[in-house]
PDB file of N, CA and C in Angstrom:
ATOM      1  N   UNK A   1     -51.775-131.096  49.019  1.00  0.00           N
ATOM      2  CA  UNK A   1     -52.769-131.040  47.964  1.00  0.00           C
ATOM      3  C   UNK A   1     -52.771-129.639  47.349  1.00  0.00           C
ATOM      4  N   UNK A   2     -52.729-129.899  46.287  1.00  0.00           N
ATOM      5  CA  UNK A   2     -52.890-128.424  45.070  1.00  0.00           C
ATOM      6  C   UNK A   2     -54.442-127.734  44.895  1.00  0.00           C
ATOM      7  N   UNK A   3     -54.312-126.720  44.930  1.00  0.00           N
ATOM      8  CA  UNK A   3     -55.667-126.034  44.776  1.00  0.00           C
ATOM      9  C   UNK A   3     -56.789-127.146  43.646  1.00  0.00           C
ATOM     10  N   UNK A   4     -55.739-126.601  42.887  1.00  0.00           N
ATOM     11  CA  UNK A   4     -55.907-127.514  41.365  1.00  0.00           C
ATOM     12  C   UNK A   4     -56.658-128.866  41.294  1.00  0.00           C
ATOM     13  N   UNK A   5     -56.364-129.558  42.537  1.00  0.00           N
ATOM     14  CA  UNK A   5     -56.851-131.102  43.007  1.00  0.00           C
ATOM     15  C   UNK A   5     -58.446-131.294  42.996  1.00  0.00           C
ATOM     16  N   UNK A   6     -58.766-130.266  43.546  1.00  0.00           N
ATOM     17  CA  UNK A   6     -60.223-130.144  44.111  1.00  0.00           C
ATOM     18  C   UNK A   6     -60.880-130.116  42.665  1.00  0.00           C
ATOM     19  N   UNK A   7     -60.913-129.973  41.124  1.00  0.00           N
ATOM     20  CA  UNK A   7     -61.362-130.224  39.898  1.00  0.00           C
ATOM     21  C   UNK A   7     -61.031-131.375  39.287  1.00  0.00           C
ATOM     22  N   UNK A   8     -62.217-131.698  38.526  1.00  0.00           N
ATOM     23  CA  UNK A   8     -62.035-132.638  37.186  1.00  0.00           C
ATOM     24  C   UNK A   8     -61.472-132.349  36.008  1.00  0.00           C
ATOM     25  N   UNK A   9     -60.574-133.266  35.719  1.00  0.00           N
ATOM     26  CA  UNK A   9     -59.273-133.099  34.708  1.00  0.00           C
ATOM     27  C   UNK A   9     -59.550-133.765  33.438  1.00  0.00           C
ATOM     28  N   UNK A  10     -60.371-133.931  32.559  1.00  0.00           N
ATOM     29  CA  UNK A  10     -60.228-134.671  31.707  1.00  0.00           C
ATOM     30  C   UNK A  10     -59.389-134.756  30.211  1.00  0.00           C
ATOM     31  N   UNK A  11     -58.573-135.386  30.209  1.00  0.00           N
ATOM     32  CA  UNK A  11     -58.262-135.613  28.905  1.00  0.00           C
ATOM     33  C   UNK A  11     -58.582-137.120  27.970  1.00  0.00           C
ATOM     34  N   UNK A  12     -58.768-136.580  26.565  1.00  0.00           N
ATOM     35  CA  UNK A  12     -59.154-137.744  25.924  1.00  0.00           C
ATOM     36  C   UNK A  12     -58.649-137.516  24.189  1.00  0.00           C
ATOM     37  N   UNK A  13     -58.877-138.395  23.890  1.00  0.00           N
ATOM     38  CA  UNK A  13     -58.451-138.284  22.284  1.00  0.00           C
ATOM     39  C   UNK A  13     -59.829-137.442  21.376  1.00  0.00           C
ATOM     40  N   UNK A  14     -59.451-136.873  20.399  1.00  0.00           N
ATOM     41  CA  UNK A  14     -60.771-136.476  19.789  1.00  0.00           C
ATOM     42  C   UNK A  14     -60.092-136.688  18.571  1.00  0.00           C
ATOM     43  N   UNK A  15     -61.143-137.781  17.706  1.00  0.00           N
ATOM     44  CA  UNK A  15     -61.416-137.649  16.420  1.00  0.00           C
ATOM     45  C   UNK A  15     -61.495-136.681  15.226  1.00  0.00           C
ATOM     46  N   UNK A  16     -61.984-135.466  15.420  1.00  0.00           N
ATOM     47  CA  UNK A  16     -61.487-134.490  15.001  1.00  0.00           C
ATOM     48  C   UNK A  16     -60.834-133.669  14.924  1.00  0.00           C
ATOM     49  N   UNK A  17     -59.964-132.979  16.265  1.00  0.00           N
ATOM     50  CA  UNK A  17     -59.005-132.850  15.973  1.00  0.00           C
ATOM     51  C   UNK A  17     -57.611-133.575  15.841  1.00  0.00           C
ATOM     52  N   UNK A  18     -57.766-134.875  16.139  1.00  0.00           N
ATOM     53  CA  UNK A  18     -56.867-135.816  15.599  1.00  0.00           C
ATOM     54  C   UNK A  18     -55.592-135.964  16.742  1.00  0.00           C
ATOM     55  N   UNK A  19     -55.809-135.352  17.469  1.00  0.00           N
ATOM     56  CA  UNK A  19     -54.840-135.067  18.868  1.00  0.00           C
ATOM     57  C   UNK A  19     -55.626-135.265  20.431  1.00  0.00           C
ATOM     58  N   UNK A  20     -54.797-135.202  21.535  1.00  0.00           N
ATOM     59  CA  UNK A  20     -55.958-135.238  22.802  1.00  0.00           C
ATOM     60  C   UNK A  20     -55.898-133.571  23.428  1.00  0.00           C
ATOM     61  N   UNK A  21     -57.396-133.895  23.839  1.00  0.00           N
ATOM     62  CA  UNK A  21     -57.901-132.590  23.833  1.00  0.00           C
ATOM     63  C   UNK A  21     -57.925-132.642  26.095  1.00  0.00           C
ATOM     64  N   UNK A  22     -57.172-131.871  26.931  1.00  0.00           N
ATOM     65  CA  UNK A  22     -57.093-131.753  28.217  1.00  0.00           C
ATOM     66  C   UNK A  22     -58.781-130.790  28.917  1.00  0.00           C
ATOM     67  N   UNK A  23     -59.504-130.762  29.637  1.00  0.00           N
ATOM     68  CA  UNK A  23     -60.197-129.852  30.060  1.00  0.00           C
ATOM     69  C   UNK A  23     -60.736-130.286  31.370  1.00  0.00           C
ATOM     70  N   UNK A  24     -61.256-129.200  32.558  1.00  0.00           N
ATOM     71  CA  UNK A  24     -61.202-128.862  33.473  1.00  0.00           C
ATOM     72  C   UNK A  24     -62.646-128.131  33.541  1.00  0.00           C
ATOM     73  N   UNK A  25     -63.839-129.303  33.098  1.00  0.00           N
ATOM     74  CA  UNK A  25     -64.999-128.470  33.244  1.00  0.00           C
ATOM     75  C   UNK A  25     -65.225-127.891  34.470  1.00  0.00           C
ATOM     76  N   UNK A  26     -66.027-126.765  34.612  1.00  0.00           N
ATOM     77  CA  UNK A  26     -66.788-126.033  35.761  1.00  0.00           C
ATOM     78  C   UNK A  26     -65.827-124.831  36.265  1.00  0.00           C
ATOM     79  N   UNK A  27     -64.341-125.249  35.801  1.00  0.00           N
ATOM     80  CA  UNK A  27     -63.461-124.272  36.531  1.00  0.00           C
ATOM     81  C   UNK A  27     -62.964-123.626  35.682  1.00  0.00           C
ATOM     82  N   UNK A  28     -62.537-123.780  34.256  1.00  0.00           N
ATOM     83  CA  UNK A  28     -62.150-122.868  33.262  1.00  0.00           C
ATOM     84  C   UNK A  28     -62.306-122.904  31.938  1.00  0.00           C
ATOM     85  N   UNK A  29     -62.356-122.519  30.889  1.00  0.00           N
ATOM     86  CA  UNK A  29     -63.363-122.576  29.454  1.00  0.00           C
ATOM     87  C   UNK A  29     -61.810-123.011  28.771  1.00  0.00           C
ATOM     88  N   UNK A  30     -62.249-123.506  27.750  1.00  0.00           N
ATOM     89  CA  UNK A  30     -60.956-123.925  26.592  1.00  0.00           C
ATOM     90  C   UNK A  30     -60.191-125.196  27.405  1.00  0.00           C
ATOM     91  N   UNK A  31     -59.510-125.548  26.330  1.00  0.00           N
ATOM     92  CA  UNK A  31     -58.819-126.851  27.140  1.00  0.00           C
ATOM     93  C   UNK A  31     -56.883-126.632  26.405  1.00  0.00           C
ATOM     94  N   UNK A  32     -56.697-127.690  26.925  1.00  0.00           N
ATOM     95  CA  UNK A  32     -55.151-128.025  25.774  1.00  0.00           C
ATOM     96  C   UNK A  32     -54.956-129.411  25.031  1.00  0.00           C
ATOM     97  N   UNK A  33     -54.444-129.279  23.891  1.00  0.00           N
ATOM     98  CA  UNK A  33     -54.367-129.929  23.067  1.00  0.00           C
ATOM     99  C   UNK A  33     -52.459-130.259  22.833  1.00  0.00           C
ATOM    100  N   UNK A  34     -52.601-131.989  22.305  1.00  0.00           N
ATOM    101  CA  UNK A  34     -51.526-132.001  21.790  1.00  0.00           C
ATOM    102  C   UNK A  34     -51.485-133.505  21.683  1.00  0.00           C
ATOM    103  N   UNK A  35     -50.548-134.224  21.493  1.00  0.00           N
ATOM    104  CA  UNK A  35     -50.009-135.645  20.683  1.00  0.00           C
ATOM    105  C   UNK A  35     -49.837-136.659  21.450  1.00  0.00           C
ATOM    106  N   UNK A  36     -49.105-135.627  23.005  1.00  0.00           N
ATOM    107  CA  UNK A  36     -49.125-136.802  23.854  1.00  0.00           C
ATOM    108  C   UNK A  36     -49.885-136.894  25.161  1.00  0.00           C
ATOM    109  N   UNK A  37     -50.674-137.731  25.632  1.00  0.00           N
ATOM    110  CA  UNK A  37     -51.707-137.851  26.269  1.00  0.00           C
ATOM    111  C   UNK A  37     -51.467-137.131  27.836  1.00  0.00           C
ATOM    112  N   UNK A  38     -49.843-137.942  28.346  1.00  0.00           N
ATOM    113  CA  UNK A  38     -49.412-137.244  29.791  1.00  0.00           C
ATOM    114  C   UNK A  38     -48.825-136.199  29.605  1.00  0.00           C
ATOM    115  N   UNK A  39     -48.129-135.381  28.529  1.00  0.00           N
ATOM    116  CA  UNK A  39     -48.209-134.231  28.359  1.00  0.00           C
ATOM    117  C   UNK A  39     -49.259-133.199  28.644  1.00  0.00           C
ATOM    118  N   UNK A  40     -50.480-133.423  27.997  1.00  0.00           N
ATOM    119  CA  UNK A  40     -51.811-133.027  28.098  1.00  0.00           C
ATOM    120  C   UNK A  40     -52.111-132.870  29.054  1.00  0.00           C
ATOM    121  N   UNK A  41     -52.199-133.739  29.809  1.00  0.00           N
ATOM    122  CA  UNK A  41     -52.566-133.684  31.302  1.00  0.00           C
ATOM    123  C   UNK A  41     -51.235-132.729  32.357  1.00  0.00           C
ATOM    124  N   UNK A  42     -50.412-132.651  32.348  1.00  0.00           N
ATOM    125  CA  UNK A  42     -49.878-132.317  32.830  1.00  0.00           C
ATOM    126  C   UNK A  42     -50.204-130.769  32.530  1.00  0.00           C
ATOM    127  N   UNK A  43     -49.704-129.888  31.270  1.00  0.00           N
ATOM    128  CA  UNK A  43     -50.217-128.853  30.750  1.00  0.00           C
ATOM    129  C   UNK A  43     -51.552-128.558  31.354  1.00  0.00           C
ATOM    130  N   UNK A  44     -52.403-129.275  31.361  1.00  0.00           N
ATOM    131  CA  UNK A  44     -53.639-129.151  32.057  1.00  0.00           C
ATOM    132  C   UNK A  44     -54.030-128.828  33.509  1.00  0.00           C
ATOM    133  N   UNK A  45     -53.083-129.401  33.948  1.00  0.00           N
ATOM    134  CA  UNK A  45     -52.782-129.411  35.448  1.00  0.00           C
ATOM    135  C   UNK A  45     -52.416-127.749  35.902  1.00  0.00           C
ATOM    136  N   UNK A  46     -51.211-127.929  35.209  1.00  0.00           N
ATOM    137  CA  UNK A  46     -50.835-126.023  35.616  1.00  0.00           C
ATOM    138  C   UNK A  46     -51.625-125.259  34.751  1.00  0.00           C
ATOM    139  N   UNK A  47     -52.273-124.960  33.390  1.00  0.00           N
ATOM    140  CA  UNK A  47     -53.134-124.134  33.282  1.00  0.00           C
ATOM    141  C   UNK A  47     -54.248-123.782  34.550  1.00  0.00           C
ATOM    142  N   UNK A  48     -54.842-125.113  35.482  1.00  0.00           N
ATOM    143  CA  UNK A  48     -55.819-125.118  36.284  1.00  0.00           C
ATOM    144  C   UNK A  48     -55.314-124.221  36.973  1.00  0.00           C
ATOM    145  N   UNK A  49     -53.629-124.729  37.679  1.00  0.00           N
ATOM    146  CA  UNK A  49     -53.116-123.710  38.759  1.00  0.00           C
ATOM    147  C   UNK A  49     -53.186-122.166  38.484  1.00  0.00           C
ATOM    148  N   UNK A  50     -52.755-121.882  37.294  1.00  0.00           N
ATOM    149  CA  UNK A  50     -52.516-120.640  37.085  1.00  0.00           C
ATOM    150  C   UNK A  50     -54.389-119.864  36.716  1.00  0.00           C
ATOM    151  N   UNK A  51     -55.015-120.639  36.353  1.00  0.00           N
ATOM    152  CA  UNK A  51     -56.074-120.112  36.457  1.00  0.00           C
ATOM    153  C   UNK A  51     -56.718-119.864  38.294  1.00  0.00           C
ATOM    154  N   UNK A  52     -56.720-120.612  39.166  1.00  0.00           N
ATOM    155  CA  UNK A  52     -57.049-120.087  40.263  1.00  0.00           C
ATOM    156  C   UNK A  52     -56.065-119.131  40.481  1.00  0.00           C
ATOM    157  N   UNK A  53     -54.639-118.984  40.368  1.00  0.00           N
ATOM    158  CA  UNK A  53     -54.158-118.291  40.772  1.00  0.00           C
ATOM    159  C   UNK A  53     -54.916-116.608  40.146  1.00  0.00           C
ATOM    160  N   UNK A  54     -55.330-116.923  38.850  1.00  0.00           N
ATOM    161  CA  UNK A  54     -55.458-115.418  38.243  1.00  0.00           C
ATOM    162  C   UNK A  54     -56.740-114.910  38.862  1.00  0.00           C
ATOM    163  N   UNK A  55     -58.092-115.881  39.317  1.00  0.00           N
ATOM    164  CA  UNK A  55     -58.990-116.066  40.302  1.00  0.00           C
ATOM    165  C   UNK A  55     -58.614-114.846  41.292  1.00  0.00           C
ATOM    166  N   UNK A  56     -57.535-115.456  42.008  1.00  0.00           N
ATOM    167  CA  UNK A  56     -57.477-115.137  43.493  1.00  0.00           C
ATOM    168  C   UNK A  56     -57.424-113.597  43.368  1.00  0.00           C
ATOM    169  N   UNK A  57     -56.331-113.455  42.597  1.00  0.00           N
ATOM    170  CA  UNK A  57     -55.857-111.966  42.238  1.00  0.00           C
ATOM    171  C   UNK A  57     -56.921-111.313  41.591  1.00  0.00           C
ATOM    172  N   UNK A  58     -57.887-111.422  40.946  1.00  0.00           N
ATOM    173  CA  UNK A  58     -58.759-110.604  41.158  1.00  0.00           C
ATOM    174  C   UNK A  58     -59.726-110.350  41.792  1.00  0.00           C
ATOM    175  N   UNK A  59     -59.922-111.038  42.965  1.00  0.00           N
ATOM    176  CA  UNK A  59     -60.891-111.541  44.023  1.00  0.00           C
ATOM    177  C   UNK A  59     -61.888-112.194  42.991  1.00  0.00           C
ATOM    178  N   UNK A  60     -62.101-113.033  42.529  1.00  0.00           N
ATOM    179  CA  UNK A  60     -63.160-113.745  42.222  1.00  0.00           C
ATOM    180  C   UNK A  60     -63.059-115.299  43.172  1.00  0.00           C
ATOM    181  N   UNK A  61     -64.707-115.691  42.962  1.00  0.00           N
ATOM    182  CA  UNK A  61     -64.739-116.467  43.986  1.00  0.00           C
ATOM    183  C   UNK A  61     -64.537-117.649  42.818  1.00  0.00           C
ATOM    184  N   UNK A  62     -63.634-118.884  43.156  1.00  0.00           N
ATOM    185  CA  UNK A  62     -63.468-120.262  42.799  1.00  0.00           C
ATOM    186  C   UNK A  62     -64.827-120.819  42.789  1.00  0.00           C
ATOM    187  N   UNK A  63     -64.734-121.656  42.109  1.00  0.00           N
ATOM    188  CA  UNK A  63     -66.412-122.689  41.446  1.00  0.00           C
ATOM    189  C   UNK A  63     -66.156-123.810  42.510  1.00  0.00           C
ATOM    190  N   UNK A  64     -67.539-124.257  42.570  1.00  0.00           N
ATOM    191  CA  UNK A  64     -67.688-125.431  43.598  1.00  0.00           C
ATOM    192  C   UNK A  64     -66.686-126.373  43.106  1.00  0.00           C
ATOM    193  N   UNK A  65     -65.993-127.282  43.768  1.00  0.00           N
ATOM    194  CA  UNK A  65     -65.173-128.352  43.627  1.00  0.00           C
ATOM    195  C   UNK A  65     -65.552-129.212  42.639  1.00  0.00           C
ATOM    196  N   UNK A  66     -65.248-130.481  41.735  1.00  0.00           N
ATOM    197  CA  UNK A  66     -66.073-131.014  40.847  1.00  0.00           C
ATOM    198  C   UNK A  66     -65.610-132.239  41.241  1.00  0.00           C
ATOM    199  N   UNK A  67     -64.165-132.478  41.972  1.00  0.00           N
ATOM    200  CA  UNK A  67     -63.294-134.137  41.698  1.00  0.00           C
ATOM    201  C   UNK A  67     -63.942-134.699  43.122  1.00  0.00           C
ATOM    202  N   UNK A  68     -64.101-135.589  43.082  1.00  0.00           N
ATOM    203  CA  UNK A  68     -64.264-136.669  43.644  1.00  0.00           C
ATOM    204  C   UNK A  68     -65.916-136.240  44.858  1.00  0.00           C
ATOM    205  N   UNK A  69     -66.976-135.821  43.930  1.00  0.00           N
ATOM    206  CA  UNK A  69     -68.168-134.994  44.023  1.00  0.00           C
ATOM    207  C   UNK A  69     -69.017-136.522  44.186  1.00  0.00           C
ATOM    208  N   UNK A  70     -70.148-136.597  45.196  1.00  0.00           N
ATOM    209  CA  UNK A  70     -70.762-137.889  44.939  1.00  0.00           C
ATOM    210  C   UNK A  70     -72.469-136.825  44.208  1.00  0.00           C
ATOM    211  N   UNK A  71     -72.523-138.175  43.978  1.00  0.00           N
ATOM    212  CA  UNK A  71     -74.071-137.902  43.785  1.00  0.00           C
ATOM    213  C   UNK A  71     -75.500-138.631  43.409  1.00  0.00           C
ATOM    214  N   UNK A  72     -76.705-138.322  43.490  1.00  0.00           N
ATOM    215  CA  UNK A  72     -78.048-138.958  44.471  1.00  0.00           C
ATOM    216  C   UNK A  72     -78.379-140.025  43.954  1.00  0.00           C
ATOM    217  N   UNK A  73     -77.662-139.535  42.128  1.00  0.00           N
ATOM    218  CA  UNK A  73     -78.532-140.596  41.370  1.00  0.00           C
ATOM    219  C   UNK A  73     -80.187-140.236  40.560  1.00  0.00           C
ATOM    220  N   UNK A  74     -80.228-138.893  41.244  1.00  0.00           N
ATOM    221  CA  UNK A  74     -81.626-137.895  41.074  1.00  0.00           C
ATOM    222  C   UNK A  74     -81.371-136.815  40.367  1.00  0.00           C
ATOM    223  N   UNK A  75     -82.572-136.309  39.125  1.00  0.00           N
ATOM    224  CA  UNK A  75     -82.071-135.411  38.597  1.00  0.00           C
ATOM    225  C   UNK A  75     -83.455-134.946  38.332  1.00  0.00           C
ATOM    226  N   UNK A  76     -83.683-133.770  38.889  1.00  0.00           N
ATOM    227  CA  UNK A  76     -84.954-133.341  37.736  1.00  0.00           C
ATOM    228  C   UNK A  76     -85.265-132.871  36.151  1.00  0.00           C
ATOM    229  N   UNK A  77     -85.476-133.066  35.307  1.00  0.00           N
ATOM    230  CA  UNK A  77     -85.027-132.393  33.912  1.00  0.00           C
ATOM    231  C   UNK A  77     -86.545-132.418  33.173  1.00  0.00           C
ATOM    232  N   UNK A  78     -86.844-130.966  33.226  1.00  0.00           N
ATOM    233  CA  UNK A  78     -87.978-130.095  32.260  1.00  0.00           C
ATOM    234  C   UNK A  78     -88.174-130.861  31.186  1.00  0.00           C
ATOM    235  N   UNK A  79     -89.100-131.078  30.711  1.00  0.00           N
ATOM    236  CA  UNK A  79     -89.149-131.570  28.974  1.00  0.00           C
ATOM    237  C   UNK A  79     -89.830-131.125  28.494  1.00  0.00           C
ATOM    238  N   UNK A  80     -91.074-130.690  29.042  1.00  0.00           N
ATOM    239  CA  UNK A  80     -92.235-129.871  28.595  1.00  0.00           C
ATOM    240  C   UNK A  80     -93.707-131.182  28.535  1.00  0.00           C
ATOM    241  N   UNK A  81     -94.848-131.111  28.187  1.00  0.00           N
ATOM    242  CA  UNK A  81     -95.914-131.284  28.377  1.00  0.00           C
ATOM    243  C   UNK A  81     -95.523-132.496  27.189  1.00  0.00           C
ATOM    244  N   UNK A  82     -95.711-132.403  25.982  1.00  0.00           N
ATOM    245  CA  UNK A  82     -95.514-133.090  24.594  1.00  0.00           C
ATOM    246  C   UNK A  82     -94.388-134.078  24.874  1.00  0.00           C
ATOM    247  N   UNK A  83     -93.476-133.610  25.139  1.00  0.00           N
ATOM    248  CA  UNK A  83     -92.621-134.923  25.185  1.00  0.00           C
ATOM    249  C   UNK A  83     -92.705-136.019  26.187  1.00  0.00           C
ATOM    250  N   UNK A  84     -93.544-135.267  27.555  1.00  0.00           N
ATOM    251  CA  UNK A  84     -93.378-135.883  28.672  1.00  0.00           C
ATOM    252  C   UNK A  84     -94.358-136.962  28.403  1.00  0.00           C
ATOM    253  N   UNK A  85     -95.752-136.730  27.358  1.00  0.00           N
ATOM    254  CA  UNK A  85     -96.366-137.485  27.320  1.00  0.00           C
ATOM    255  C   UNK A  85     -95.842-138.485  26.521  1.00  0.00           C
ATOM    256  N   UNK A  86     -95.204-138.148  25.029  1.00  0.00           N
ATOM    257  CA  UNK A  86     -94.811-139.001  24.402  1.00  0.00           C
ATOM    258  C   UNK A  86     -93.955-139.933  25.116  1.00  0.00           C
ATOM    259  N   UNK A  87     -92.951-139.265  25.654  1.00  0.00           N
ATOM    260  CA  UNK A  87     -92.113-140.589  26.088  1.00  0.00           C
ATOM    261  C   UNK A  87     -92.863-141.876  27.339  1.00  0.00           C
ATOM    262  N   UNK A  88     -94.377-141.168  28.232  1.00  0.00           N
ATOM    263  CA  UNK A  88     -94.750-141.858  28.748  1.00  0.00           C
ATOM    264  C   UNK A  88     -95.483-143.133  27.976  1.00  0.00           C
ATOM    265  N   UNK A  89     -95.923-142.331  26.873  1.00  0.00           N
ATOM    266  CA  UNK A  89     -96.408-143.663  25.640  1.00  0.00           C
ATOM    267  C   UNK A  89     -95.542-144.758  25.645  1.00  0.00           C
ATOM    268  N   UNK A  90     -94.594-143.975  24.911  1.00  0.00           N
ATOM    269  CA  UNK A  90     -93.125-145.017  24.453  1.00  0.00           C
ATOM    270  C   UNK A  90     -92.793-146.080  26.046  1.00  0.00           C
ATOM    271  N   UNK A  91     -92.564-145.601  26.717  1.00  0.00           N
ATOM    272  CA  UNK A  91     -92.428-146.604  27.812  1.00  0.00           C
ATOM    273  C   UNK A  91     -93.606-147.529  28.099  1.00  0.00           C
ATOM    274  N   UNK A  92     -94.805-147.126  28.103  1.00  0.00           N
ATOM    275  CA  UNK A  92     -96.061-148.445  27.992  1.00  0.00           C
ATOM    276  C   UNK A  92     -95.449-149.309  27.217  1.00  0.00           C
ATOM    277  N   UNK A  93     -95.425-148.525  25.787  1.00  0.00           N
ATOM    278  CA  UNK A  93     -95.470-149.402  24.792  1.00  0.00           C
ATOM    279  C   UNK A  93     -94.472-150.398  24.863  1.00  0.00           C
ATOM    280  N   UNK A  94     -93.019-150.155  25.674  1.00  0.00           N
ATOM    281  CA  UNK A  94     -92.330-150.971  26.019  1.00  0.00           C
ATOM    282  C   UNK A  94     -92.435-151.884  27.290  1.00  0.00           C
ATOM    283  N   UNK A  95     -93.596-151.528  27.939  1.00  0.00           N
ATOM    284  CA  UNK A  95     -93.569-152.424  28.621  1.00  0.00           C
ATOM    285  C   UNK A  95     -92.357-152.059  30.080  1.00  0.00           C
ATOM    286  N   UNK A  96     -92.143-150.856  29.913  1.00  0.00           N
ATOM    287  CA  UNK A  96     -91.574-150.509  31.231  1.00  0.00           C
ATOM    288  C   UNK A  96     -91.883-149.020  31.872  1.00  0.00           C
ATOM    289  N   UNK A  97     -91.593-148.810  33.167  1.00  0.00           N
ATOM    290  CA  UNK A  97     -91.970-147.852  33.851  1.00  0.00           C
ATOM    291  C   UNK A  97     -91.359-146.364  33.118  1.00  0.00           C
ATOM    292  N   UNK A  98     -91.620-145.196  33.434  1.00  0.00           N
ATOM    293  CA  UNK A  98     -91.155-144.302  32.644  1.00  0.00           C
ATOM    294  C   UNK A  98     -89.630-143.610  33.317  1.00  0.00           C
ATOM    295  N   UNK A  99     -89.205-144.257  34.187  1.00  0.00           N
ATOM    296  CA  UNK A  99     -88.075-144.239  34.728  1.00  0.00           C
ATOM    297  C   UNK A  99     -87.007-145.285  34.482  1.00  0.00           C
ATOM    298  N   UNK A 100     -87.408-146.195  34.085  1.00  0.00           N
ATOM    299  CA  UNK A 100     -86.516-147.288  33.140  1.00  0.00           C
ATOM    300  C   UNK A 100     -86.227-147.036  31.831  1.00  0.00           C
ATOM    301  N   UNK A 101     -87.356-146.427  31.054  1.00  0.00           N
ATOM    302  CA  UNK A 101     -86.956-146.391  30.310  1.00  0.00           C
ATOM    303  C   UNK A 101     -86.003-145.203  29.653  1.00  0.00           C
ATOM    304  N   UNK A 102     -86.439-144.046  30.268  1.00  0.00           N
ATOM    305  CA  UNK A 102     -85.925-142.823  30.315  1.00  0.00           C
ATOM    306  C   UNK A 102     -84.167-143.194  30.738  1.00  0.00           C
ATOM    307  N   UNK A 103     -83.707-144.075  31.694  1.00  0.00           N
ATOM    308  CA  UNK A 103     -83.163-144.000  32.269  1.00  0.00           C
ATOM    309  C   UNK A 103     -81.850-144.662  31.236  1.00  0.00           C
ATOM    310  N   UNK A 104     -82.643-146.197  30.176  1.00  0.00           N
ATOM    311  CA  UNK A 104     -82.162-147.013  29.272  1.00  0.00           C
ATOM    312  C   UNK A 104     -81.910-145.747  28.057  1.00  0.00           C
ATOM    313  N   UNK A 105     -82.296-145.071  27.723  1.00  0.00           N
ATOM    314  CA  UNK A 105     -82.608-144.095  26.363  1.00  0.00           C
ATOM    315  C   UNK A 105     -81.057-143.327  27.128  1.00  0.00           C
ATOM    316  N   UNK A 106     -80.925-142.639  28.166  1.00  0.00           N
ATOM    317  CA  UNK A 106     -80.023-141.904  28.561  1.00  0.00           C
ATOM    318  C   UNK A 106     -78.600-142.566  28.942  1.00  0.00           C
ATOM    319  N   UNK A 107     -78.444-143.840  28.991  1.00  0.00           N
ATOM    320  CA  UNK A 107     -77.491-144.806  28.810  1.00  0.00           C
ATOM    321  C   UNK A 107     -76.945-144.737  27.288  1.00  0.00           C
ATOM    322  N   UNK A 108     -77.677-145.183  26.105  1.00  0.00           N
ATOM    323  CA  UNK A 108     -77.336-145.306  25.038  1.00  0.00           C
ATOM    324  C   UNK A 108     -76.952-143.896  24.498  1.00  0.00           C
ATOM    325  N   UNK A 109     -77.047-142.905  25.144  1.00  0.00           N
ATOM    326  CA  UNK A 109     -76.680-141.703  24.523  1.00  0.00           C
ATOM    327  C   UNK A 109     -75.370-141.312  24.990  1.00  0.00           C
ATOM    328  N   UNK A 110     -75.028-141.926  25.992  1.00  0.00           N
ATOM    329  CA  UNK A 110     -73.787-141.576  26.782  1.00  0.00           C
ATOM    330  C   UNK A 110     -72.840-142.437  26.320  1.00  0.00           C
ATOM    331  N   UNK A 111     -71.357-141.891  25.728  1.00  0.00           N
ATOM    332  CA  UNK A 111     -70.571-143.236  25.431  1.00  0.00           C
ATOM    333  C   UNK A 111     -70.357-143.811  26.565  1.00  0.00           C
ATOM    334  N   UNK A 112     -69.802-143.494  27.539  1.00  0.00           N
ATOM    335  CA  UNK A 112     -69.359-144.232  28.678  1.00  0.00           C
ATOM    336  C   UNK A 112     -70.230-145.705  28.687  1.00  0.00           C
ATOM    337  N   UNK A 113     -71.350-145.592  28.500  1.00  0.00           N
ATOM    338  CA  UNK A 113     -72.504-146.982  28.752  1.00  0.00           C
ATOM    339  C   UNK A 113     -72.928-147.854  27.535  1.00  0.00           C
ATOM    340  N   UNK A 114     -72.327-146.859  26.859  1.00  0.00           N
ATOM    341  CA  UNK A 114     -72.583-147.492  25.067  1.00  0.00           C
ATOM    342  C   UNK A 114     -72.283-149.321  24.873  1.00  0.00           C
ATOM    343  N   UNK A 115     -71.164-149.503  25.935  1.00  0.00           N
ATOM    344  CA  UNK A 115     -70.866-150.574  25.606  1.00  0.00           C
ATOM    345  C   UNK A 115     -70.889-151.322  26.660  1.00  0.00           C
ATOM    346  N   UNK A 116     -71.056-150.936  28.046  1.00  0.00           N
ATOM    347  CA  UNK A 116     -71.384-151.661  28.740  1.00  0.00           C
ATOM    348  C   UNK A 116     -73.067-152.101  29.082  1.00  0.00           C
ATOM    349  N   UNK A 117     -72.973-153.176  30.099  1.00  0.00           N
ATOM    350  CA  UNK A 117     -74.051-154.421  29.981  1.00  0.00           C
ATOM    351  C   UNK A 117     -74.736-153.981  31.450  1.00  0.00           C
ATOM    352  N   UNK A 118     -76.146-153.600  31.838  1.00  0.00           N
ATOM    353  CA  UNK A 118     -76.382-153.804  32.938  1.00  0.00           C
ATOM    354  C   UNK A 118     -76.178-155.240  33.932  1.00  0.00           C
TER     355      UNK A 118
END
């Protein structure tokens, strides 16, 4: 296993720049770009390497791991006083708890769920 392994790799197409865009949140800023998708990824792959490598050499400490990370399902997130109430409205008014609905609102914002069906 490659240092490199222990991060999330994503590449995907972007609409604006019209090419796929490679990145490696949590572990290094900027991504790579280009035409062909396993290219991308690959390029992506050794930028990661060579970025821990440049890490090591200056003693900096590596970021928590990100790939294959579980998690609670729990999140706390601030909103402030005003919204917290409003959105508790909005959920009466729908007729569901303020954790359903919060939960439905944060689905539709995410593509990943955009199109899928509970």
């Amino acid at each position: 296993m490659k240092a490199s392994d222990k991060y999330l790799k994503i590449v995907e197409w972007s609409e604006e720049d019209q090419c796929y865009v490679g990145t490696c949140p949590g572990l290094m800023l900027g991504g790579i770009h280009g035409d062909n998708e396993a290219n991308v990824y690959k390029e992506l792959c050794q930028a990661a390497e060579e970025w821990i490598v440049i890490c090591e050499e200056d003693g900096e400490p590596l970021p928590s791991a990100t790939a294959g990370k579980e998690y609670s399902g729990k999140f706390v997130v601030r909103v402030g006083k005003e919204l917290h109430k409003s959105l508790a409205i909005e959920a009466l008014r729908q007729g569901e708890s303020l954790n359903s609905y919060c939960t439905q609102r944060l689905k539709e914002s995410t593509p990943e769920y955009r199109t899928k069906k509970d």
